[in-house]
N, C-alpha and C. Protein backbone atom coordinates (compact mmCIF):
# COMPACT_ATOMS: atom_id res chain seq x y z
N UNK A 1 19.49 177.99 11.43
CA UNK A 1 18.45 177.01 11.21
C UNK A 1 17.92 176.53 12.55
N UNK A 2 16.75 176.42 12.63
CA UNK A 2 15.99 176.17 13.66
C UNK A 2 16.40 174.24 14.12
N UNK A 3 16.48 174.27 15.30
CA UNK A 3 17.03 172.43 15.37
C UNK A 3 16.28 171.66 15.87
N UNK A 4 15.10 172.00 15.85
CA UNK A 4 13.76 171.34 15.54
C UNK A 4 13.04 170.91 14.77
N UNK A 5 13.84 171.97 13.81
CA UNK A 5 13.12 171.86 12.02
C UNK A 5 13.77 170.56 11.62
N UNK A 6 14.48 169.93 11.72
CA UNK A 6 14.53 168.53 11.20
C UNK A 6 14.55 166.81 12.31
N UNK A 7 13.76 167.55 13.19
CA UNK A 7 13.03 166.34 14.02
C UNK A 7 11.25 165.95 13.64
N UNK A 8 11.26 164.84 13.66
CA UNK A 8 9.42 164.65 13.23
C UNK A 8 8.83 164.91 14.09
N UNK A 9 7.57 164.67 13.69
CA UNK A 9 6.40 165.85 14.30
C UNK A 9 6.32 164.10 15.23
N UNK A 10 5.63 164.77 16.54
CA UNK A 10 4.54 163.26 17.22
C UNK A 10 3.82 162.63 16.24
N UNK A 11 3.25 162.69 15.14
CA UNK A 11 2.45 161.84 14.26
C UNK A 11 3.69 161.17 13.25
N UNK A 12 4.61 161.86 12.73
CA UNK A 12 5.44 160.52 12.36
C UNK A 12 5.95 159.98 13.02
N UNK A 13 6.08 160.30 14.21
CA UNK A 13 6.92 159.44 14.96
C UNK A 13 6.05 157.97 15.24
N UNK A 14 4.63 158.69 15.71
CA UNK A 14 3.83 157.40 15.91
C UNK A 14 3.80 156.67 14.51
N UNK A 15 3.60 157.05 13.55
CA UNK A 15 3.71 156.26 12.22
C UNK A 15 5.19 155.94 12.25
N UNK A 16 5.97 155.72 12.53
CA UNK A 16 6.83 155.08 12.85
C UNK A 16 7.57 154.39 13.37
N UNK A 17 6.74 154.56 14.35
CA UNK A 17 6.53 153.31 15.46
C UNK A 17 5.97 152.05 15.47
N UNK A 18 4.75 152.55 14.57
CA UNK A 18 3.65 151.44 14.42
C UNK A 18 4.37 150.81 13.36
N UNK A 19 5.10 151.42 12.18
CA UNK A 19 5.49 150.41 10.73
C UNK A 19 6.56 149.92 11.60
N UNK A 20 7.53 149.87 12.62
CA UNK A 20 8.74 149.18 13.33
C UNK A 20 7.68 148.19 13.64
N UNK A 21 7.01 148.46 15.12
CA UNK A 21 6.24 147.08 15.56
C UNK A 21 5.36 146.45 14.44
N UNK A 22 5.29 146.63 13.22
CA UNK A 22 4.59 145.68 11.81
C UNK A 22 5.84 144.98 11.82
N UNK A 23 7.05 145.76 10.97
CA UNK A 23 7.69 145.20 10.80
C UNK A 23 9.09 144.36 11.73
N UNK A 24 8.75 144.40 13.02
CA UNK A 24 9.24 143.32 14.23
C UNK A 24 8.47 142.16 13.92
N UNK A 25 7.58 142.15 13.92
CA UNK A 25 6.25 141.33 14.10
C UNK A 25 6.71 140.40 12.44
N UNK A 26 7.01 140.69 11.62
CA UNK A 26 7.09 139.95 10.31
C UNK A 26 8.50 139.41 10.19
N UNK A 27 9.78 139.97 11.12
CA UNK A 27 10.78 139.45 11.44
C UNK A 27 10.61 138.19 12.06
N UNK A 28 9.47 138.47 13.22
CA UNK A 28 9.95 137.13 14.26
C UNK A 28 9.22 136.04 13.61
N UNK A 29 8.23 136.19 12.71
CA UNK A 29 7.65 135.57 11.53
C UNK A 29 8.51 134.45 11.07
N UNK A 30 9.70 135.50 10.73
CA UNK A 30 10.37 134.81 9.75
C UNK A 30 11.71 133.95 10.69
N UNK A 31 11.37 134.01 11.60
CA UNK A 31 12.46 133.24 12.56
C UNK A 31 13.77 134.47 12.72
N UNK A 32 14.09 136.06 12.34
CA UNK A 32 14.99 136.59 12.33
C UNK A 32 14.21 138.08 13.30
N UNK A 33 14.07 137.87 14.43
CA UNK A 33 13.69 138.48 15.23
C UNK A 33 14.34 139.66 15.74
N UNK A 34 14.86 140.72 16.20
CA UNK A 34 15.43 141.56 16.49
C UNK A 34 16.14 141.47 17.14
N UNK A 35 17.27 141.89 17.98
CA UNK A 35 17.90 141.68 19.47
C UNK A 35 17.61 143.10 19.94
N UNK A 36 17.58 142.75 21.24
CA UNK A 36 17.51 144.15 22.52
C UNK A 36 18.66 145.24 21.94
N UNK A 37 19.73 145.28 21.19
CA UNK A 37 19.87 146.17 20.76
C UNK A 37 19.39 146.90 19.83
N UNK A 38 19.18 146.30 18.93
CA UNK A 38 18.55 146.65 17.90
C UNK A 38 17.17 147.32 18.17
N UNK A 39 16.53 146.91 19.07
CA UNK A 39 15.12 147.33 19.48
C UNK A 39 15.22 148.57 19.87
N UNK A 40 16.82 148.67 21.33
CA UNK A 40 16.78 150.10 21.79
C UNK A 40 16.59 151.22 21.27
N UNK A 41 17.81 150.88 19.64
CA UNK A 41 18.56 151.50 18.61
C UNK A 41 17.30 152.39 18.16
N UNK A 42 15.94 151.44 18.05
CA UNK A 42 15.11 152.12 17.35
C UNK A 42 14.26 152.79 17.91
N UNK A 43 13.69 152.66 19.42
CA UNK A 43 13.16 153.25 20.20
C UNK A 43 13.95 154.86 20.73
N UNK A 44 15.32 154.58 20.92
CA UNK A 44 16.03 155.82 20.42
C UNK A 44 15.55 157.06 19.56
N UNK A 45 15.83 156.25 18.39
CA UNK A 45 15.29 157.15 17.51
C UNK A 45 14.36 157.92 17.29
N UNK A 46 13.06 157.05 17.87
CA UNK A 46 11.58 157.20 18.03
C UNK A 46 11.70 158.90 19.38
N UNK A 47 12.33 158.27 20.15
CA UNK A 47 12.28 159.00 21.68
C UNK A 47 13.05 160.76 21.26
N UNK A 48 13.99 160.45 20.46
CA UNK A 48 14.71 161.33 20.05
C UNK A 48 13.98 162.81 18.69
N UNK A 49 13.27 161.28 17.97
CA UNK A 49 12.51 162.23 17.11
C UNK A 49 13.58 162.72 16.06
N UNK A 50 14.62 161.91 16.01
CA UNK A 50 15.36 161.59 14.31
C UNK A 50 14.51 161.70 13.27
N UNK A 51 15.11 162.34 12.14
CA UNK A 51 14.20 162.46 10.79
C UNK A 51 15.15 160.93 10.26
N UNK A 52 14.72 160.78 8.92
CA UNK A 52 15.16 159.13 8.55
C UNK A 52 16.11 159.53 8.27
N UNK A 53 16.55 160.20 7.77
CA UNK A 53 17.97 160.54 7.32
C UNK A 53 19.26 160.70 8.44
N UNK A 54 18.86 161.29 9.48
CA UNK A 54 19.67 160.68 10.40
C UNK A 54 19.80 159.26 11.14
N UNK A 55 18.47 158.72 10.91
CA UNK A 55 18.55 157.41 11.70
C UNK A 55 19.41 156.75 10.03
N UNK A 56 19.41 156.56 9.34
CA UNK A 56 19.98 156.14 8.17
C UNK A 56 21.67 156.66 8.61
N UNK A 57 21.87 157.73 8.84
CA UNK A 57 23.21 158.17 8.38
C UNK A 57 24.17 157.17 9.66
N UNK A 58 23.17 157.28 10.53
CA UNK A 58 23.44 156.53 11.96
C UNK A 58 23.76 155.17 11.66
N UNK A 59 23.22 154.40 11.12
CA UNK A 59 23.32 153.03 10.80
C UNK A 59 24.16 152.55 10.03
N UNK A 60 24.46 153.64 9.14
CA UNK A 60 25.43 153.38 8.09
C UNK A 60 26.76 153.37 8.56
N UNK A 61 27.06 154.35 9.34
CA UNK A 61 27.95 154.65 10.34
C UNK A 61 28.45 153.47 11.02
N UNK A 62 27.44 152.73 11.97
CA UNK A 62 27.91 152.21 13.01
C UNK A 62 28.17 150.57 12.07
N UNK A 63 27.25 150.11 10.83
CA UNK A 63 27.90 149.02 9.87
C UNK A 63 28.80 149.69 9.42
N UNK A 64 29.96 150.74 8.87
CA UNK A 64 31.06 150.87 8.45
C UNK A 64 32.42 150.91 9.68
N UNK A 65 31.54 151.32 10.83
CA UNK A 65 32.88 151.07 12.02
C UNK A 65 32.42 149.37 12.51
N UNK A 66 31.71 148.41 12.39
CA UNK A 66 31.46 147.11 12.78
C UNK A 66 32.48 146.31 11.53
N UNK A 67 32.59 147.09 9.66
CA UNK A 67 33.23 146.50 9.09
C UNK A 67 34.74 146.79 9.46
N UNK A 68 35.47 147.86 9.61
CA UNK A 68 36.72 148.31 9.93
C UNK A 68 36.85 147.10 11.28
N UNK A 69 36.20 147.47 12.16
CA UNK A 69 36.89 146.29 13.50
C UNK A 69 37.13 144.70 12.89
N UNK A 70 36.36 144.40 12.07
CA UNK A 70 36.44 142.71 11.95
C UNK A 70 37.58 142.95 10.64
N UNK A 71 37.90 144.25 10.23
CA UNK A 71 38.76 144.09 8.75
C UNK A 71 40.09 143.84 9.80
N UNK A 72 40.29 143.96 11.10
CA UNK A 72 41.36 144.16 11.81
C UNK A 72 41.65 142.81 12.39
């Protein structure tokens, strides 16, 4: 399998960029604004050219090792 074939094209990426900075913008709205990690996390993704399913599998990941440390 080609390992390109499941990175987005430059146009979703930019469409996905733009719905993050909408939806930053409606966070800080709401007084629950992002932190610099969180921002990197997603610019990452963007830079990397993750399909959602990895940025998903990613997140899920790193909230199931954030729940194990505090279960400790």
């Amino acid at each position: 399998m080609n390992k390109n074939a499941s990175l987005l094209s430059p146009a979703e990426v930019a469409a996905a960029k733009e719905r993050r900075l909408e939806a930053m913008h409606l966070q800080e709205i709401e007084n629950n604004a992002l932190d610099a990690d969180d921002v990197a996390m997603f610019e990452m993704f963007e830079r990397e050219r993750w399909s959602h399913e990895k940025c998903t599998a990613y997140i899920v990941a790193q909230a199931k090792g954030s729940l194990a440390d505090a279960a400790e």
